[in-house]
Protein backbone atom coordinates (compact mmCIF):
# COMPACT_ATOMS: atom_id res chain seq x y z
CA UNK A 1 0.24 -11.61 5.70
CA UNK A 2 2.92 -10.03 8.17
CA UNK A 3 5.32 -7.42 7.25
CA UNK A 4 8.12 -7.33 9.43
CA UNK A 5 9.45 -3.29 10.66
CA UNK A 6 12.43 -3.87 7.70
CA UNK A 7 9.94 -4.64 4.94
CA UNK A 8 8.17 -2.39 2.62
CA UNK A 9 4.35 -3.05 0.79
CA UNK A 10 4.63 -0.74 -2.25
CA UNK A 11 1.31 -0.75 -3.95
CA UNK A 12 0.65 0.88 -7.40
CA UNK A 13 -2.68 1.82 -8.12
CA UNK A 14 -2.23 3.19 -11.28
CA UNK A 15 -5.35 2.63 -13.74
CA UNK A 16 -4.69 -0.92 -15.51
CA UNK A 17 -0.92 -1.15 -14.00
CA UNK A 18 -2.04 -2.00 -10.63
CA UNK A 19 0.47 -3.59 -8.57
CA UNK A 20 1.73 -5.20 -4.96
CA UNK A 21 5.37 -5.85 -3.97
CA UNK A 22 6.79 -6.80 -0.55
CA UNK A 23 10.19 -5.18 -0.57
CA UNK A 24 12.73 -6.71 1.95
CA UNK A 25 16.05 -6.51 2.75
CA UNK A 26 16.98 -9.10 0.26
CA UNK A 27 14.57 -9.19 -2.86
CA UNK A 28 11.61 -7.81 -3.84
CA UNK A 29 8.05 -10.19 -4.08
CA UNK A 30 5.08 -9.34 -6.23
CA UNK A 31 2.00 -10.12 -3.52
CA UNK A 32 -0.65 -9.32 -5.18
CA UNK A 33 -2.44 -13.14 -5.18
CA UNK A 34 -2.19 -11.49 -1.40
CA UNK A 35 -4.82 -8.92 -1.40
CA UNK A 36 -8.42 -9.99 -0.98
CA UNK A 37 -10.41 -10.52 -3.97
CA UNK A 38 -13.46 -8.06 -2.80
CA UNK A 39 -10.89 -5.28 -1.64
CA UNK A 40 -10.25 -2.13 -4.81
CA UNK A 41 -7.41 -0.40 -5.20
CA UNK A 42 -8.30 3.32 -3.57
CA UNK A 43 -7.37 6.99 -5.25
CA UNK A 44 -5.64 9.38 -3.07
CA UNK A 45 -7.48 13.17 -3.60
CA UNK A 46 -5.80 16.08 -3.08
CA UNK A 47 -5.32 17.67 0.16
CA UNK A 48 -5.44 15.42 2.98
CA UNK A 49 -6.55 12.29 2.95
CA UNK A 50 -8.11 9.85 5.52
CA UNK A 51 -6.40 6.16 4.99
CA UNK A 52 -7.18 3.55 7.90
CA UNK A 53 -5.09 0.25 8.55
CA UNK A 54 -6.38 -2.24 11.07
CA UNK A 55 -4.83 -5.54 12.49
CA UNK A 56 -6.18 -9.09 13.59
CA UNK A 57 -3.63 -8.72 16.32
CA UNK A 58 -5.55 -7.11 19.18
CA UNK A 59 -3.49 -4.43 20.58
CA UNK A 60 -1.14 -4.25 17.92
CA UNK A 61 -0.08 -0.67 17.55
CA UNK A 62 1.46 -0.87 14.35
CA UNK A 63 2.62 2.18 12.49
CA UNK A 64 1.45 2.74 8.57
CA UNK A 65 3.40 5.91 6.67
CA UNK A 66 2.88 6.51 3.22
CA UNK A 67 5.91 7.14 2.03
CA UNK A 68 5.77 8.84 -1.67
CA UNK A 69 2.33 9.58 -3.64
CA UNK A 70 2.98 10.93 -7.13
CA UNK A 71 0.48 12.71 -8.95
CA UNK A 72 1.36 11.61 -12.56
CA UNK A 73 -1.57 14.17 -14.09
CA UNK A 74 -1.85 18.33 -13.53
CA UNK A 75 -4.32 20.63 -14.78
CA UNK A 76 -3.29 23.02 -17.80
């Protein structure tokens, strides 16, 4: 699937609420009969973490940035 520089993929990956949207200028899409059916939705740990994005465009020197993570749990 291409996402153009003026779209957004906002993926939730929270436990059981899991989902994929494809925000553009003018509506927003749920993709998430997009995503391959052997791929898992991943858990960001604290500190840094290591996330890696590749292309089937050869060359292609797209840019990813994670825009907002939200930890939704803190110790007591």
């Amino acid at each position: 699937m291409e996402i153009s520089a003026n779209e957004r993929l906002i993926i939730n990956t929270a436990e059981g609420k899991e989902t994929v949207n494809l925000v553009t200028p003018h509506e927003t899409k749920d993709v998430y009969n997009n995503i391959d059916l052997n791929s898992t939705f991943f858990k960001l740990i604290i500190g840094k973490n290591l996330i890696k994005y590749s292309s089937d465009i050869e060359g292609a020197k797209d840019k990813v940035t994670i825009i907002d993570y939200t930890n939704k749990y803190v110790g007591v």
